[in-house]
Protein backbone atom coordinates (compact mmCIF):
# COMPACT_ATOMS: atom_id res chain seq x y z
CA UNK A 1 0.00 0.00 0.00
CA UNK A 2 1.36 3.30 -1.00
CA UNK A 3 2.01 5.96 1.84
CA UNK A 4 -0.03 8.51 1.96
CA UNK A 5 1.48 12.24 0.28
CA UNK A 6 0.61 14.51 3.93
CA UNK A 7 3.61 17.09 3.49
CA UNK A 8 4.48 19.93 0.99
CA UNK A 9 7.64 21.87 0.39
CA UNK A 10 7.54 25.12 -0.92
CA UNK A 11 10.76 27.13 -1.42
CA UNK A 12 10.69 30.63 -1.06
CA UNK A 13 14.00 31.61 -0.59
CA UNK A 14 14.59 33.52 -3.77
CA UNK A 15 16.01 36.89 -4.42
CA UNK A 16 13.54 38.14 -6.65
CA UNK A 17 15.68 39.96 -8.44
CA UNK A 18 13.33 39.75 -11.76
CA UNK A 19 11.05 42.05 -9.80
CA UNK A 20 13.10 44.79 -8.58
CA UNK A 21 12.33 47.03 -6.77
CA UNK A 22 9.34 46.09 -6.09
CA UNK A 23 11.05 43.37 -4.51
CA UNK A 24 13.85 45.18 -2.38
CA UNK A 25 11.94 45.24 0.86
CA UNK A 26 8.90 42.35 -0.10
CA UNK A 27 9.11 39.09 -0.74
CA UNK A 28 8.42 38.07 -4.12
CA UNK A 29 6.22 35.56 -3.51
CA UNK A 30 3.99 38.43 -1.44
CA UNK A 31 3.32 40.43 -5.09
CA UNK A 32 -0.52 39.76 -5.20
CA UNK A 33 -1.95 38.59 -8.09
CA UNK A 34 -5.31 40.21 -8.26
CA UNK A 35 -5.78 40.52 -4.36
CA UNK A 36 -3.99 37.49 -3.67
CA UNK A 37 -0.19 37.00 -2.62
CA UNK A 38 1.52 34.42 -5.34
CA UNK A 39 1.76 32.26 -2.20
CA UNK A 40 -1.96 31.93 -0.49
CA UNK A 41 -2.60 30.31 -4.54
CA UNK A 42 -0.01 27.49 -4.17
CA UNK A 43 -0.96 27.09 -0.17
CA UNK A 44 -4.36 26.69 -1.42
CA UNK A 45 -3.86 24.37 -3.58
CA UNK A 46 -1.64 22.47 -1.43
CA UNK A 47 -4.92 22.27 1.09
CA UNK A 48 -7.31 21.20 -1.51
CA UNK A 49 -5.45 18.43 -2.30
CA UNK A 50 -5.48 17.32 1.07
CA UNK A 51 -2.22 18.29 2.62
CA UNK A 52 -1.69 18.23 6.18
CA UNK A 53 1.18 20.19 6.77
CA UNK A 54 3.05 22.91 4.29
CA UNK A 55 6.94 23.19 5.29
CA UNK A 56 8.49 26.42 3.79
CA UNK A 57 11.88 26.99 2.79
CA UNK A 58 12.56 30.57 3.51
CA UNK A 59 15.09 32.79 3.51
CA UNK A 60 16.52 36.46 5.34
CA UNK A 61 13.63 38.81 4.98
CA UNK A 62 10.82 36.49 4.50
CA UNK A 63 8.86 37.21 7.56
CA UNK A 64 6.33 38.95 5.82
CA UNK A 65 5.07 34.93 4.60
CA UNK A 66 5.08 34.44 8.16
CA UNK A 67 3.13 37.16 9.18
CA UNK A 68 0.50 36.73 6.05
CA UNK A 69 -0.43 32.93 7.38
CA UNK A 70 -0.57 34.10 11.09
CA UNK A 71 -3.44 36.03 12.62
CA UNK A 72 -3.15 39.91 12.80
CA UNK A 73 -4.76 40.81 15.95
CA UNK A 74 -5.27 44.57 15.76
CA UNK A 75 -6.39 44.57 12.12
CA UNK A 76 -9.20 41.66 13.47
CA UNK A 77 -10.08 43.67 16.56
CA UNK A 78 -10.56 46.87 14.46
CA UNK A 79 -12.43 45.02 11.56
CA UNK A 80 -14.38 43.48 14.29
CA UNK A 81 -15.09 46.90 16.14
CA UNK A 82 -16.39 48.33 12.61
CA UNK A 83 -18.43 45.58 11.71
CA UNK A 84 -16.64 44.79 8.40
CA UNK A 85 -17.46 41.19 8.87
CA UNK A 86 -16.84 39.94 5.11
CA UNK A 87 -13.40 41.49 5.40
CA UNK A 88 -12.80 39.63 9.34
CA UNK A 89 -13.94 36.24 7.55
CA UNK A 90 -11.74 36.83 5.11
CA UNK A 91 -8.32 37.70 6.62
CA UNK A 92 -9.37 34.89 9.23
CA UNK A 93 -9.83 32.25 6.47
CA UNK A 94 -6.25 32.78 5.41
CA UNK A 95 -5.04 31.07 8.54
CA UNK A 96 -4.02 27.51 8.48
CA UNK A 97 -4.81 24.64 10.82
CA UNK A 98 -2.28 24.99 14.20
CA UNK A 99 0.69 23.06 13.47
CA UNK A 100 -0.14 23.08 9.52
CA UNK A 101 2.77 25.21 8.64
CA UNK A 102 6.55 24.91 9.31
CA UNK A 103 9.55 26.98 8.13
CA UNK A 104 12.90 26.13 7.86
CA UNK A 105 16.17 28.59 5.93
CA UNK A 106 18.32 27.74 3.57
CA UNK A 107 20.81 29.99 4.90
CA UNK A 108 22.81 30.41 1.21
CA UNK A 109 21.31 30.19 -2.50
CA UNK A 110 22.54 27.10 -3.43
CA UNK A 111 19.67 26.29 -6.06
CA UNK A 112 16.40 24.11 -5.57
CA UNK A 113 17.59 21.16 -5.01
CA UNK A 114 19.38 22.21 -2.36
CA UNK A 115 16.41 24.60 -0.64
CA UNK A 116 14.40 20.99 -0.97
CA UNK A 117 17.56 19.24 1.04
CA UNK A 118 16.80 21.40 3.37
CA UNK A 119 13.68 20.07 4.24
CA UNK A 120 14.74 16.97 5.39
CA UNK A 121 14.10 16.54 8.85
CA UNK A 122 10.88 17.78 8.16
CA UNK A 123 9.48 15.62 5.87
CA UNK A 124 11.01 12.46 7.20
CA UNK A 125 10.96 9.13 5.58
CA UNK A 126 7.72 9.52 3.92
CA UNK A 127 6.70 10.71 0.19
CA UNK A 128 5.70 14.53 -0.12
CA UNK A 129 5.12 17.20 -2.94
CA UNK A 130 7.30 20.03 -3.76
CA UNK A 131 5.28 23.01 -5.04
CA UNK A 132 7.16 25.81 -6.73
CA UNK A 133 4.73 29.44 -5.74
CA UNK A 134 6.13 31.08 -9.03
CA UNK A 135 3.91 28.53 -11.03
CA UNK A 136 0.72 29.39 -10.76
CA UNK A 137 -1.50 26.79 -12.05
CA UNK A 138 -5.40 27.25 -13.32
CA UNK A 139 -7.57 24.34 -13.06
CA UNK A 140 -11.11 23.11 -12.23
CA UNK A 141 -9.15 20.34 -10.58
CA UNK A 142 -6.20 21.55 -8.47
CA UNK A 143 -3.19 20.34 -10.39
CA UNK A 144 -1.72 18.90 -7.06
CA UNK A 145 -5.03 17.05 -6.60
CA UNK A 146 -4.58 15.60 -10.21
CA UNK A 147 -0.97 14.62 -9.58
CA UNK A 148 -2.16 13.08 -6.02
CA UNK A 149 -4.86 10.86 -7.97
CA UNK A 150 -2.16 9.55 -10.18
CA UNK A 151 0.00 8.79 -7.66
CA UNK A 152 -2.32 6.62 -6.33
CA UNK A 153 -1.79 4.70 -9.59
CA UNK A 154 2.00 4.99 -10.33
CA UNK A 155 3.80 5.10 -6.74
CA UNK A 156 7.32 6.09 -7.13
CA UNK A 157 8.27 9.89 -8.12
CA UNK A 158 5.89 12.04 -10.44
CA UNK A 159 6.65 15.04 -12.14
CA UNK A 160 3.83 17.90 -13.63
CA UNK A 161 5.03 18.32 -17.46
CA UNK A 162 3.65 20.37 -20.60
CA UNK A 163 5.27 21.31 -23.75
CA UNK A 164 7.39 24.07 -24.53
CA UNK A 165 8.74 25.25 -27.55
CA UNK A 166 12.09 23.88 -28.89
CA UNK A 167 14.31 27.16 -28.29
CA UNK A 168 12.55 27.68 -24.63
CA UNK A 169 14.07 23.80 -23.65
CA UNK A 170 17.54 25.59 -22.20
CA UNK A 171 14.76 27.63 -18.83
CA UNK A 172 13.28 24.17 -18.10
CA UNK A 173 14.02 20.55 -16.79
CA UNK A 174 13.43 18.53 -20.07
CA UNK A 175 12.35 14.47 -20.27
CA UNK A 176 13.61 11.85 -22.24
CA UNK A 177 10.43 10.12 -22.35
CA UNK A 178 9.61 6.62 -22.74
CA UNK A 179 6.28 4.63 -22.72
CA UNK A 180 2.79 6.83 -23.20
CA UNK A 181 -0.43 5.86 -20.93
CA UNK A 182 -2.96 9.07 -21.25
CA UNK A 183 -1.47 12.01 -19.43
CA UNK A 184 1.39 9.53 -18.36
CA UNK A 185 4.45 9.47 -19.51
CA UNK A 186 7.19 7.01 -18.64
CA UNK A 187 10.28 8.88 -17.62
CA UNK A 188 13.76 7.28 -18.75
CA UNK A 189 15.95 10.30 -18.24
CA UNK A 190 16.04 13.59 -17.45
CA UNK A 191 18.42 16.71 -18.47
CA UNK A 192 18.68 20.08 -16.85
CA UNK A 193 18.30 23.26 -19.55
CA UNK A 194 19.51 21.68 -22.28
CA UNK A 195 20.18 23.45 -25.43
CA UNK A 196 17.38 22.84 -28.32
CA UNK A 197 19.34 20.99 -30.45
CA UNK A 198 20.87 18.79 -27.69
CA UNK A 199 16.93 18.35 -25.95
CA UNK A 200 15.26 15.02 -25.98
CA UNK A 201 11.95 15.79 -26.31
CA UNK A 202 9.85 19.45 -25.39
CA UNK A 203 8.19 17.82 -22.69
CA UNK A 204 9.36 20.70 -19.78
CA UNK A 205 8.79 19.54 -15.75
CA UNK A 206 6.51 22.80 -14.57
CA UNK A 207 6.86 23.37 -10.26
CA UNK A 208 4.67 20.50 -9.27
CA UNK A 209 6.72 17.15 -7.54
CA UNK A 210 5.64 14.25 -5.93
CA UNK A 211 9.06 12.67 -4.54
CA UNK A 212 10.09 9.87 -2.27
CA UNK A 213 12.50 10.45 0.68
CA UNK A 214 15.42 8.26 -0.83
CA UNK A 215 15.89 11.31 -2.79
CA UNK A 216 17.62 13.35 0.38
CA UNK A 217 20.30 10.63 -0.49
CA UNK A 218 21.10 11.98 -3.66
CA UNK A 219 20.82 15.42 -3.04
CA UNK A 220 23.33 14.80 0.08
CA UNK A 221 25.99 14.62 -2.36
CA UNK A 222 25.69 18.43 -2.84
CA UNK A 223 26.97 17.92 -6.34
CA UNK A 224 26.92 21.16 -8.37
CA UNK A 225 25.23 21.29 -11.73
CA UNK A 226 23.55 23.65 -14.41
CA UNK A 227 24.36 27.29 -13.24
CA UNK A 228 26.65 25.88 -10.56
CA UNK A 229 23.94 25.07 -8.07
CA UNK A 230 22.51 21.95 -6.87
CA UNK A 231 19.99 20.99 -9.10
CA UNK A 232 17.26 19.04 -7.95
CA UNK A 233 17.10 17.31 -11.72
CA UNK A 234 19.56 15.96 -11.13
CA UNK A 235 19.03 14.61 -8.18
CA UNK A 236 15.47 12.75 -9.28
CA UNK A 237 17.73 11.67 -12.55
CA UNK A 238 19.27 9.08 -9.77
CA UNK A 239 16.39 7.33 -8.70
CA UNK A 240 15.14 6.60 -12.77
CA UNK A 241 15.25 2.80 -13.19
CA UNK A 242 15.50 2.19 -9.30
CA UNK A 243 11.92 3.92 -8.92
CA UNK A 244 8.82 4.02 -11.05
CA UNK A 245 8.97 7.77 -12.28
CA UNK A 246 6.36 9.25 -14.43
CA UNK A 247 5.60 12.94 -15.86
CA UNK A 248 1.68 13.72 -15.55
CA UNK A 249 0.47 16.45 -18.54
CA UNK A 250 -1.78 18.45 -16.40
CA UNK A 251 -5.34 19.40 -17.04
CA UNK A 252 -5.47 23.49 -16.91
CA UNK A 253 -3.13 26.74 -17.55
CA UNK A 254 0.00 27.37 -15.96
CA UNK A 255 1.29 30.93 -15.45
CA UNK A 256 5.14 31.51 -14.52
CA UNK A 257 4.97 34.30 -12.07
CA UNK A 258 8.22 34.73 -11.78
CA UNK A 259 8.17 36.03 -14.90
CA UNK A 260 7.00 40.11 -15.41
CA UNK A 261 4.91 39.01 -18.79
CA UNK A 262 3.67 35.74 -16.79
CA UNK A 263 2.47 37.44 -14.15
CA UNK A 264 0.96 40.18 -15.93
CA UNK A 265 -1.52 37.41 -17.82
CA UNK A 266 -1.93 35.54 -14.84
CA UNK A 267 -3.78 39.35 -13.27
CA UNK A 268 -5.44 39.57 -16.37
CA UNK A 269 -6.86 36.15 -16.57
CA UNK A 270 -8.17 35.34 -12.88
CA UNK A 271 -9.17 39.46 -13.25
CA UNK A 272 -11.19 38.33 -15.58
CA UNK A 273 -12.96 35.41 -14.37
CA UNK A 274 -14.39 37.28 -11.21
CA UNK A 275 -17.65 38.72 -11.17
CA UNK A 276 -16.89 41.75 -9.43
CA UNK A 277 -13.88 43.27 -11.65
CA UNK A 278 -14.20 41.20 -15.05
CA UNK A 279 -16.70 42.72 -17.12
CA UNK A 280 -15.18 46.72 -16.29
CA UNK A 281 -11.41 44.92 -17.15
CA UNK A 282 -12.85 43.17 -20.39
CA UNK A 283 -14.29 46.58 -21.59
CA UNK A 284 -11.27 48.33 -20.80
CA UNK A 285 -8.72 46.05 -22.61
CA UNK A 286 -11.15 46.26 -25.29
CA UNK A 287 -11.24 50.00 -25.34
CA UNK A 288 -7.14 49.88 -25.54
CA UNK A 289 -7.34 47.43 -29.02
CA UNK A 290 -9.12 50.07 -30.78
């Protein structure tokens, strides 16, 4: 029987520097998108799909991300006093469970694979997901939920994947795939921002991981790789053919918000698609076509 996925690491230890200045002082992963921090999206998703406990990898400076999933007691005793109840209910539902959220620091930038290494004595010997905030994923089905349900099929390690075009292969973790099922795709290598012409397929890993523990083995080896970091690639590349490892094509629309243009159209579209702002926003892109 396959253990249960109850633990998520998010790593949000970054620089931001793609963001500056808005970044200087503020975490990246606070920059709302529509009225909603980068981060509360991948936390909620993390919830939906039945997480128990979200373990963050932060870094100096991130106590904001602290402060956001903690209550705020004057700003709830003066909501409270002027009976802006909607708003109360609102800052209150950001709150998780007590004990549902742990932070640890990767005290130097030593890539992902590293900030994920970090997060060992957290997770224990048990499988968990690894959700990346800067991917912001839109789905009727929470794509951690979807990876979860084919989990429960595959065991082993499972990677979220889409296409990307040829000449973007050299930003992304690329698979060498091998047998198809559906959405599932057998995994028989994998190779770090490769160049186009040296790629072995388009098929790009997005931030979405379902990993076992045996791979805090291979990242213990602190070997450098693309970029001179430790790359967590190439860390799951070490458990192919010793594991069953799979990449799942996701069901809905994944927006890099790490990325200025990304997160722009990730505003636009969720803008959009709420009752109370899309119809004025729709009108007013239109007016700027014209």
């Amino acid at each position: 029987m396959k253990a249960r996925v109850r633990k998520a690491v998010m790593p949000v230890a970054g620089l931001g520097t793609r963001f500056l200045p808005a970044t200087k002082a503020m975490p990246k992963e606070m920059l709302p998108v529509v009225d909603k921090p980068i981060i509360q999206y991948a936390v909620e998703e993390a919830f939906a799909a039945g997480i128990e406990e979200v373990i963050f990898i932060t870094g100096r400076g991130k106590y904001l991300l602290e402060d956001h999933f903690d209550h705020a007691f004057e700003l709830e005793a003066t909501l409270t006093e002027r009976g802006k109840d909607d708003a109360l209910k609102t800052v209150r539902s950001i709150i998780p469970k007590a004990g549902g959220v742990s932070y640890t620091r990767q005290q130097k930038p030593l890539g992902l694979g590293h900030a994920v290494w970090c997060a060992r004595n957290l997770v224990g010997d048990e499988p968990f997901a690894v959700l990346l905030p800067d991917d912001l994923v839109k789905s009727d089905v929470p794509c951690l939920q979807q990876m979860i349900t084919a989990y429960e099929k595959t065991g082993g390690n499972l990677v979220a994947v889409m296409d990307v075009p040829r000449d973007h292969t050299n930003r992304y973790g690329i698979l060498d795939v091998g047998a198809v099922d559906g959405a599932l795709s057998e995994v028989k290598g994998l190779v770090e921002k490769p160049k186009p012409q040296d790629a072995p397929s388009t098929l790009s890993i997005i931030g979405r991981y379902i990993l076992q523990p045996d791979i805090f083995e291979a990242l213990e080896r602190k070997e450098r790789g693309a970029g001179g970091e430790i790359q967590l690639t190439d860390a799951m590349a070490r458990l192919i053919g010793h594991q069953p490892f799979h990449g799942l094509r996701f069901e809905g629309t994944r927006y890099d918000c790490g990325d200025k243009l990304g997160f722009l159209k990730a505003t636009i579209s969720l803008a959009l698609e709420r009752e109370d702002l899309g119809s004025d926003l729709a009108d007013y892109l239109k007016s700027l076509s014209l």
